[in-house]
PDB file of N, CA and C in Angstrom:
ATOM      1  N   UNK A   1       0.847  -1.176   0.000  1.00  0.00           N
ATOM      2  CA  UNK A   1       0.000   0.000   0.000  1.00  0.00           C
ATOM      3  C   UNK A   1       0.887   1.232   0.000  1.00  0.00           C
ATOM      4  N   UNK A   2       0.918   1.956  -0.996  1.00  0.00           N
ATOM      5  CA  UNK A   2       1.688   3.271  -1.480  1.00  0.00           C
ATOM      6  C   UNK A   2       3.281   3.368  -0.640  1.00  0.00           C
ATOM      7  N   UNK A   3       3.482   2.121  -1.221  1.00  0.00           N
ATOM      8  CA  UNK A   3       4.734   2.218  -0.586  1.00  0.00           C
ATOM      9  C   UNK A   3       5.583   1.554   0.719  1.00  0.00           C
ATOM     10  N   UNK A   4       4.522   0.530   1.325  1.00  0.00           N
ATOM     11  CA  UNK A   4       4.464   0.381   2.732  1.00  0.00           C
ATOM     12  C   UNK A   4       4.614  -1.037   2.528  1.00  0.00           C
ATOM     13  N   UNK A   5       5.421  -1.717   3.720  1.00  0.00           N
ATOM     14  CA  UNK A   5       5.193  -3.282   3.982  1.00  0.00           C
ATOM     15  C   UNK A   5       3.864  -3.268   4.317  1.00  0.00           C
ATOM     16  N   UNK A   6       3.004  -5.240   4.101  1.00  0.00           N
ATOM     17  CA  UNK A   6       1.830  -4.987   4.764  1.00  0.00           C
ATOM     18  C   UNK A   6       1.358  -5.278   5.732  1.00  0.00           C
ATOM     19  N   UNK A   7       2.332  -5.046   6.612  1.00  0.00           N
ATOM     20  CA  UNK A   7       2.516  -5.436   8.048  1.00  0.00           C
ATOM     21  C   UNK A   7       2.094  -3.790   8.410  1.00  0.00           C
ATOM     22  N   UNK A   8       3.131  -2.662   7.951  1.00  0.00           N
ATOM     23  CA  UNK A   8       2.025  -0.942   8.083  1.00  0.00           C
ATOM     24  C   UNK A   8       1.512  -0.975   7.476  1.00  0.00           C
ATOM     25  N   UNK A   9       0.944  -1.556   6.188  1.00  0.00           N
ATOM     26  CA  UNK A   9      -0.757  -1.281   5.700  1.00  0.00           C
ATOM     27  C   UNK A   9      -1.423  -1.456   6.781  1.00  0.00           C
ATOM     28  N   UNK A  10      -1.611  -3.251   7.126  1.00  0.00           N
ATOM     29  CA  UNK A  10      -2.178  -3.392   8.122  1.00  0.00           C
ATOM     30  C   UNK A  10      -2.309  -2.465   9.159  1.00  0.00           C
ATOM     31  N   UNK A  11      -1.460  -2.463   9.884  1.00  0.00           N
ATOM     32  CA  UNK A  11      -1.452  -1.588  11.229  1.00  0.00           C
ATOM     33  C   UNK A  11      -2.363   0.004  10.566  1.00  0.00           C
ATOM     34  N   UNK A  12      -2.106   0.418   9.817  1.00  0.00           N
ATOM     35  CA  UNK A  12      -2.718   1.828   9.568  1.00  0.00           C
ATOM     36  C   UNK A  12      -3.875   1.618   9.337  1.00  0.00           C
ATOM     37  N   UNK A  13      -4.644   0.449   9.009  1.00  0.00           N
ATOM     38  CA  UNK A  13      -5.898   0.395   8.472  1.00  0.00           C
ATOM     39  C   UNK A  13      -6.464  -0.544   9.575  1.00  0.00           C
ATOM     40  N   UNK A  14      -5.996  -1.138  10.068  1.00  0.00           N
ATOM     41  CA  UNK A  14      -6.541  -1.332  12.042  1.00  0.00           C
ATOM     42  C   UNK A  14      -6.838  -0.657  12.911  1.00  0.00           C
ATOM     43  N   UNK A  15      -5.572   0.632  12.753  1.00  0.00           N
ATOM     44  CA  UNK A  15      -6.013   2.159  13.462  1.00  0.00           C
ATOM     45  C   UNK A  15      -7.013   3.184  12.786  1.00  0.00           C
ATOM     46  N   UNK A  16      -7.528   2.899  11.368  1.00  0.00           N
ATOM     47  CA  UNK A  16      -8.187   3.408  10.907  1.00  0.00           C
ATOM     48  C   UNK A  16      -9.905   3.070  11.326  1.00  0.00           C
ATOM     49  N   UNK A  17      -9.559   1.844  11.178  1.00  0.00           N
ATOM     50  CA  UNK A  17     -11.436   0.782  11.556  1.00  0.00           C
ATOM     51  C   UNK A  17     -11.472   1.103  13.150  1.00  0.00           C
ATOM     52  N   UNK A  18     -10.342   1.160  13.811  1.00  0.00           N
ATOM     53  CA  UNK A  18     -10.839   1.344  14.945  1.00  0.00           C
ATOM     54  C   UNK A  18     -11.148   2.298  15.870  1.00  0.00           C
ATOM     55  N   UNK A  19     -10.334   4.176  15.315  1.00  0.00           N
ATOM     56  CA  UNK A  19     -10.258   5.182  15.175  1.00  0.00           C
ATOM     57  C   UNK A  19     -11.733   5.563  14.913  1.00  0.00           C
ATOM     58  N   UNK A  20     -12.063   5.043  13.524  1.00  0.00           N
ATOM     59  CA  UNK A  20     -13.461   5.391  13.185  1.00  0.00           C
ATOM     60  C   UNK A  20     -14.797   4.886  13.432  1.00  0.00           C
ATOM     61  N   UNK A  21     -14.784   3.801  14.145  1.00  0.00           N
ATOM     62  CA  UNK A  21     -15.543   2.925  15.024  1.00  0.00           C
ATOM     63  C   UNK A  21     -16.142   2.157  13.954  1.00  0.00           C
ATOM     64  N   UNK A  22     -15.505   1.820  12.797  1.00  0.00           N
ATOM     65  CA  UNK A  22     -16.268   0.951  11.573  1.00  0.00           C
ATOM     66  C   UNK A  22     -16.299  -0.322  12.068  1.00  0.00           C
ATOM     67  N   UNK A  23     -17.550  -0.756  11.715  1.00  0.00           N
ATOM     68  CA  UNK A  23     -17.751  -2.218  11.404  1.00  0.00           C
ATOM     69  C   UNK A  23     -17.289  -3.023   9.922  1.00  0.00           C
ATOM     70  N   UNK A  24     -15.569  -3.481  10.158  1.00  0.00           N
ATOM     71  CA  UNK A  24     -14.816  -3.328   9.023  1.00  0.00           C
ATOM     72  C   UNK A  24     -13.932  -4.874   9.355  1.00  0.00           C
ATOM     73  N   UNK A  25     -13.630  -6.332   8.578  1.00  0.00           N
ATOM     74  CA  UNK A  25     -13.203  -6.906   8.738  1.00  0.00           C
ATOM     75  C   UNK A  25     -11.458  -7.005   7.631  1.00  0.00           C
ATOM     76  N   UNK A  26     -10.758  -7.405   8.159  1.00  0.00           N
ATOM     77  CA  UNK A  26      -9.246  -7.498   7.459  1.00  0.00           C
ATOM     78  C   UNK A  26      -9.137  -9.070   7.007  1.00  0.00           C
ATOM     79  N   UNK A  27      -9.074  -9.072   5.868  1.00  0.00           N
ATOM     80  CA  UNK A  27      -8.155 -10.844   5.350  1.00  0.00           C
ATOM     81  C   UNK A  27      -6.988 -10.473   4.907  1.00  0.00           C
ATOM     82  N   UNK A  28      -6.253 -10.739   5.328  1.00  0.00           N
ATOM     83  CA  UNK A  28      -4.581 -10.129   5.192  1.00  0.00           C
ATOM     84  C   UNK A  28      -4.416 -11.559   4.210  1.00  0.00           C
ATOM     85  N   UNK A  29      -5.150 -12.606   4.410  1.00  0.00           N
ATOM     86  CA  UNK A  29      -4.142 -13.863   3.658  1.00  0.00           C
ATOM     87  C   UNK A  29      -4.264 -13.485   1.651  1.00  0.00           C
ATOM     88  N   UNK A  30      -6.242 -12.878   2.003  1.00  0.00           N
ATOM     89  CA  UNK A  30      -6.422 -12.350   0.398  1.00  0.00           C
ATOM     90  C   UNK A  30      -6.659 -10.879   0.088  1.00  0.00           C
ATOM     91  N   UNK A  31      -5.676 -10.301   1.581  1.00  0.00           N
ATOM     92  CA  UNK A  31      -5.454  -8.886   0.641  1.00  0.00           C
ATOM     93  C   UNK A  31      -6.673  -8.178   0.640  1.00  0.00           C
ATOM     94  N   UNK A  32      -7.936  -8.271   1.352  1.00  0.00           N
ATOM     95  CA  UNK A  32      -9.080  -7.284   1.250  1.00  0.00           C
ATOM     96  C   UNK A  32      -9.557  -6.627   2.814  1.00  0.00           C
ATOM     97  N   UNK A  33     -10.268  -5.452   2.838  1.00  0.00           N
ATOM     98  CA  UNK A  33     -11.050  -5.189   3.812  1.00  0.00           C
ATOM     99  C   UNK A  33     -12.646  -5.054   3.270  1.00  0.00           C
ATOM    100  N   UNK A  34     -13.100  -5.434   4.199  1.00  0.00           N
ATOM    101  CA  UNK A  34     -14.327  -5.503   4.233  1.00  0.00           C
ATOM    102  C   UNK A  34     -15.154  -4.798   5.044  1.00  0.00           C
ATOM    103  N   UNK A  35     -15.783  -3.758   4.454  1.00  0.00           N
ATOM    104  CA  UNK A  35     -16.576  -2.647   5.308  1.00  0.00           C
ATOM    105  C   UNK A  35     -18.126  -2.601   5.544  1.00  0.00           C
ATOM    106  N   UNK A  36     -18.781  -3.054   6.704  1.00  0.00           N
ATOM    107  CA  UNK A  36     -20.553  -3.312   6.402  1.00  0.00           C
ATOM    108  C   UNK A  36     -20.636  -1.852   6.334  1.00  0.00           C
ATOM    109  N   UNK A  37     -22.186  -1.656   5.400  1.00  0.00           N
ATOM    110  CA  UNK A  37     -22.844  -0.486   5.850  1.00  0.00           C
ATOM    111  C   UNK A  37     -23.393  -0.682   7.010  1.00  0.00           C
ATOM    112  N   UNK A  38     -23.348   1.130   7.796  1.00  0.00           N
ATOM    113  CA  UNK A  38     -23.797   0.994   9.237  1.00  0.00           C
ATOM    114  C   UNK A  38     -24.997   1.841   8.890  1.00  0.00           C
ATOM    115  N   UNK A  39     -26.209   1.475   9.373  1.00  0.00           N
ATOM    116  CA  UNK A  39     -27.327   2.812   9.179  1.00  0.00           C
ATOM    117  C   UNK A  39     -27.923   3.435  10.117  1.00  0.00           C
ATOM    118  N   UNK A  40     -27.582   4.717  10.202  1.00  0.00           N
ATOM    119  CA  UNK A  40     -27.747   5.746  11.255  1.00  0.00           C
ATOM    120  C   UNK A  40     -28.869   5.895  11.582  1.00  0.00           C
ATOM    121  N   UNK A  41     -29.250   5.561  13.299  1.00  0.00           N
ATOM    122  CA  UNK A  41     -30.796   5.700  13.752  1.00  0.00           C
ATOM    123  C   UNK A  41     -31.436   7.181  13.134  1.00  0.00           C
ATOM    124  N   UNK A  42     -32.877   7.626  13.066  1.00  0.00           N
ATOM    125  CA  UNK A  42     -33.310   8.389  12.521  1.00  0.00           C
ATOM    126  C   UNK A  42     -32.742   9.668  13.627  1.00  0.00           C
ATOM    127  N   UNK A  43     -32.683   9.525  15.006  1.00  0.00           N
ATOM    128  CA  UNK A  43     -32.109  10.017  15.708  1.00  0.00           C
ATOM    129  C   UNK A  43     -30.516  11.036  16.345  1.00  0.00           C
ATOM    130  N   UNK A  44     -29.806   9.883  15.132  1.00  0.00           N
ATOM    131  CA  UNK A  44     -28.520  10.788  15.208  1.00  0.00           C
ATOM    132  C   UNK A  44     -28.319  11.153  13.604  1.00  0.00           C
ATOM    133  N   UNK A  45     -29.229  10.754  12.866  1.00  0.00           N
ATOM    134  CA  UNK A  45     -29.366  11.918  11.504  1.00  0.00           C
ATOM    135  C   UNK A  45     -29.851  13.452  12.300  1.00  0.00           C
ATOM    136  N   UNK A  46     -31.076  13.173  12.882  1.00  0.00           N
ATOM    137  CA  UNK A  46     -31.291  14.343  13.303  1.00  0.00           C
ATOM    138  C   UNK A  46     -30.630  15.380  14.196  1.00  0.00           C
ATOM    139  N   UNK A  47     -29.851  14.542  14.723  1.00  0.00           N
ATOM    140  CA  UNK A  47     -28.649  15.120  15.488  1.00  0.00           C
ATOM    141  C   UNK A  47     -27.280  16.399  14.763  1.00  0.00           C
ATOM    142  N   UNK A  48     -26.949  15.109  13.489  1.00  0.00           N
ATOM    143  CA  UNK A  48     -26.021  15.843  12.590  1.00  0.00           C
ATOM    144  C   UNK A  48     -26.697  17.057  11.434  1.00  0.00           C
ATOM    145  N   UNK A  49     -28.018  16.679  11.479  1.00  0.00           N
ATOM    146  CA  UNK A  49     -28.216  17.600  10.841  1.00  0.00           C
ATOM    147  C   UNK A  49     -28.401  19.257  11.410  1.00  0.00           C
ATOM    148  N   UNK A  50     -28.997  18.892  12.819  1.00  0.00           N
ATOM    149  CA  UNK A  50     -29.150  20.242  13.201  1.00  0.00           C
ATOM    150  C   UNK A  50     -27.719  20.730  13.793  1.00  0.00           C
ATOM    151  N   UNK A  51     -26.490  19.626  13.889  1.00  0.00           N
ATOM    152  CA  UNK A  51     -25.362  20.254  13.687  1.00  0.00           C
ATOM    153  C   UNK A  51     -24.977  20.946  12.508  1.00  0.00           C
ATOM    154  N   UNK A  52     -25.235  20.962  11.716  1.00  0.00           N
ATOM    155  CA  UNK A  52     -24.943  21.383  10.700  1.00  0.00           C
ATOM    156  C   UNK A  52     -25.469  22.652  10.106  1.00  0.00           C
ATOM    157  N   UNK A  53     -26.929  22.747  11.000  1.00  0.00           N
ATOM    158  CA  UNK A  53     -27.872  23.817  10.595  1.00  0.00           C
ATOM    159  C   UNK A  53     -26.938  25.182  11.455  1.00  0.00           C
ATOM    160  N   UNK A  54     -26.987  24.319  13.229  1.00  0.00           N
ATOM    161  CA  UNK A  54     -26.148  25.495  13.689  1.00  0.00           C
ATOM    162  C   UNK A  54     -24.761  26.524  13.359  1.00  0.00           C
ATOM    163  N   UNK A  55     -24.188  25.706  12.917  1.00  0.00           N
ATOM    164  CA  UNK A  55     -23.009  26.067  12.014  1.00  0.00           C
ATOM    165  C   UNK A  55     -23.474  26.775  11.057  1.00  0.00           C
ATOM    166  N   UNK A  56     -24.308  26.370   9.970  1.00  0.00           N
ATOM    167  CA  UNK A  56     -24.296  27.437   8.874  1.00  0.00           C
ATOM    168  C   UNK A  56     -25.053  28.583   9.403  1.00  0.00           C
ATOM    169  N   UNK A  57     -26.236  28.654  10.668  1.00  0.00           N
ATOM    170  CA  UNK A  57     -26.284  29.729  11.172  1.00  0.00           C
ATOM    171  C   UNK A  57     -25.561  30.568  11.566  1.00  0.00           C
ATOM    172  N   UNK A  58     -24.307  30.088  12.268  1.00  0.00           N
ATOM    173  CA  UNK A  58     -23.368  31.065  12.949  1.00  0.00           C
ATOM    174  C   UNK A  58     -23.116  31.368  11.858  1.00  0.00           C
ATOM    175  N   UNK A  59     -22.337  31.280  10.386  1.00  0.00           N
ATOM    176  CA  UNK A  59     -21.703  31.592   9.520  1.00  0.00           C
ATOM    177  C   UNK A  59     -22.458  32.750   9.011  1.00  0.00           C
ATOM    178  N   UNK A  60     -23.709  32.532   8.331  1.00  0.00           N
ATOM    179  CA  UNK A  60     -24.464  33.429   7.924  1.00  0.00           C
ATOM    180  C   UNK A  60     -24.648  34.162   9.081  1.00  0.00           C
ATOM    181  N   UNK A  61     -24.634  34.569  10.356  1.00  0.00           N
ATOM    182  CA  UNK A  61     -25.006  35.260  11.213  1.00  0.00           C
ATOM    183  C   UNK A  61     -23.778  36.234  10.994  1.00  0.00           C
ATOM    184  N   UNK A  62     -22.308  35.441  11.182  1.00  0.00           N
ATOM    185  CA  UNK A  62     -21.083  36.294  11.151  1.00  0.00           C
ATOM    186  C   UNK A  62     -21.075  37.056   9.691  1.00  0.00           C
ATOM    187  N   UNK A  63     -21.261  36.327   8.724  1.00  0.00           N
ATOM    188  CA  UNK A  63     -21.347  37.498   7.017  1.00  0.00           C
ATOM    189  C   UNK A  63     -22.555  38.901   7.151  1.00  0.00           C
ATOM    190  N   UNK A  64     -23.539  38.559   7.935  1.00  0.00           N
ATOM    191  CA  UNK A  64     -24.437  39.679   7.812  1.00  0.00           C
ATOM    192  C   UNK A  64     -23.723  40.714   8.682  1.00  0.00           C
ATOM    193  N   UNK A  65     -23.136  40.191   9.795  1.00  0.00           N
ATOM    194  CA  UNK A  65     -22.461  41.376  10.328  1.00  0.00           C
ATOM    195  C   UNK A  65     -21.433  41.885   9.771  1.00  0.00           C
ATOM    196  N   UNK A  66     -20.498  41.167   9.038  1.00  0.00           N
ATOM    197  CA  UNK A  66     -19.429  41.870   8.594  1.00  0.00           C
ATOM    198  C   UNK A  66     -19.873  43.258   7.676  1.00  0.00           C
ATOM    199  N   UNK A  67     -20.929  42.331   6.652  1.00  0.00           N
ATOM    200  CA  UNK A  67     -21.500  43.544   5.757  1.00  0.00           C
ATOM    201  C   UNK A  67     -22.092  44.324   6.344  1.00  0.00           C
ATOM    202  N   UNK A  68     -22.686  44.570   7.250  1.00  0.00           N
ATOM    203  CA  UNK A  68     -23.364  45.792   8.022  1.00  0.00           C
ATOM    204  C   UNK A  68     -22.059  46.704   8.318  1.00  0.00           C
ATOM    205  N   UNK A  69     -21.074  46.185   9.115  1.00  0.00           N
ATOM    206  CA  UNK A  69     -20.036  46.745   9.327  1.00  0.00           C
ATOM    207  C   UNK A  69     -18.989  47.321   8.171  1.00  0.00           C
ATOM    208  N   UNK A  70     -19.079  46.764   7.270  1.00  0.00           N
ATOM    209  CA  UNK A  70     -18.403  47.458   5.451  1.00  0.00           C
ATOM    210  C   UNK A  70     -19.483  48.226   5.475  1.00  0.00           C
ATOM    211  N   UNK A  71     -21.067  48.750   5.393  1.00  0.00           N
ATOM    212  CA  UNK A  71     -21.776  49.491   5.222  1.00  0.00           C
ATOM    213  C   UNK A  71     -21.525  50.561   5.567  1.00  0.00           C
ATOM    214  N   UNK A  72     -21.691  50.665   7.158  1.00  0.00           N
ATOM    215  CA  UNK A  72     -21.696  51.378   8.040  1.00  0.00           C
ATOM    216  C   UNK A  72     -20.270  52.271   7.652  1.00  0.00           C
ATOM    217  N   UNK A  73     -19.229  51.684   7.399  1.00  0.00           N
ATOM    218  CA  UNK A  73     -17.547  52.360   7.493  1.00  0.00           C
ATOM    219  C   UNK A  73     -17.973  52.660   6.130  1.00  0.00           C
ATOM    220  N   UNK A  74     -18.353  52.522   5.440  1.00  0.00           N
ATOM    221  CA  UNK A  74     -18.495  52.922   3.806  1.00  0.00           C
ATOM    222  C   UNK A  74     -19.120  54.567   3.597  1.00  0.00           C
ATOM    223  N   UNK A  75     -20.557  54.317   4.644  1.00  0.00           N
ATOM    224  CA  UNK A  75     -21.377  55.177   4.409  1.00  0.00           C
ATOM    225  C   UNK A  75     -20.568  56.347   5.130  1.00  0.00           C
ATOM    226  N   UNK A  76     -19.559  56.348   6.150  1.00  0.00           N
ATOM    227  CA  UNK A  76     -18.689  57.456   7.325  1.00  0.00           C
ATOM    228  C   UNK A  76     -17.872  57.945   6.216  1.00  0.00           C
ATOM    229  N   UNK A  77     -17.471  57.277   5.138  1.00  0.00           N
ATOM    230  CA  UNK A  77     -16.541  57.718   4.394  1.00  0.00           C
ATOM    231  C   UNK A  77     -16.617  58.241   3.508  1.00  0.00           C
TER     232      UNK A  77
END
């Protein structure tokens, strides 16, 4: 793997499945990993999504102020 014995493939992709909490099996004898799909209760969709909502709120919250503030120094000038 790009360069690596696969003794550190392995190891990097052990710390990877297990880092990322995948449900992910290794056959080192034929060289594959095997990754199940995991499907997210309706619960922690709803979770990430309103993470996501909050964030783009703050963002758009921080751009409206900036431009008020270019306004404001625009219009003094």
């Amino acid at each position: 793997m790009l360069g690596q014995s696969n003794e550190d493939a392995e190891r990097f992709l052990v710390n990877l499945i297990t880092e990322s909490r995948l449900d992910a099996k290794i056959d080192s004898t034929k060289g594959h990993v095997s990754i199940s799909p995991q499907a997210q209760s309706v619960y922690q969709l709803l979770i990430e999504k309103t993470k996501t909502l909050n964030l783009r709120a703050s963002v758009l919250a921080g751009n409206i102020e900036r431009a008020k503030a270019n306004q404001q120094k625009a219009s003094k000038d």
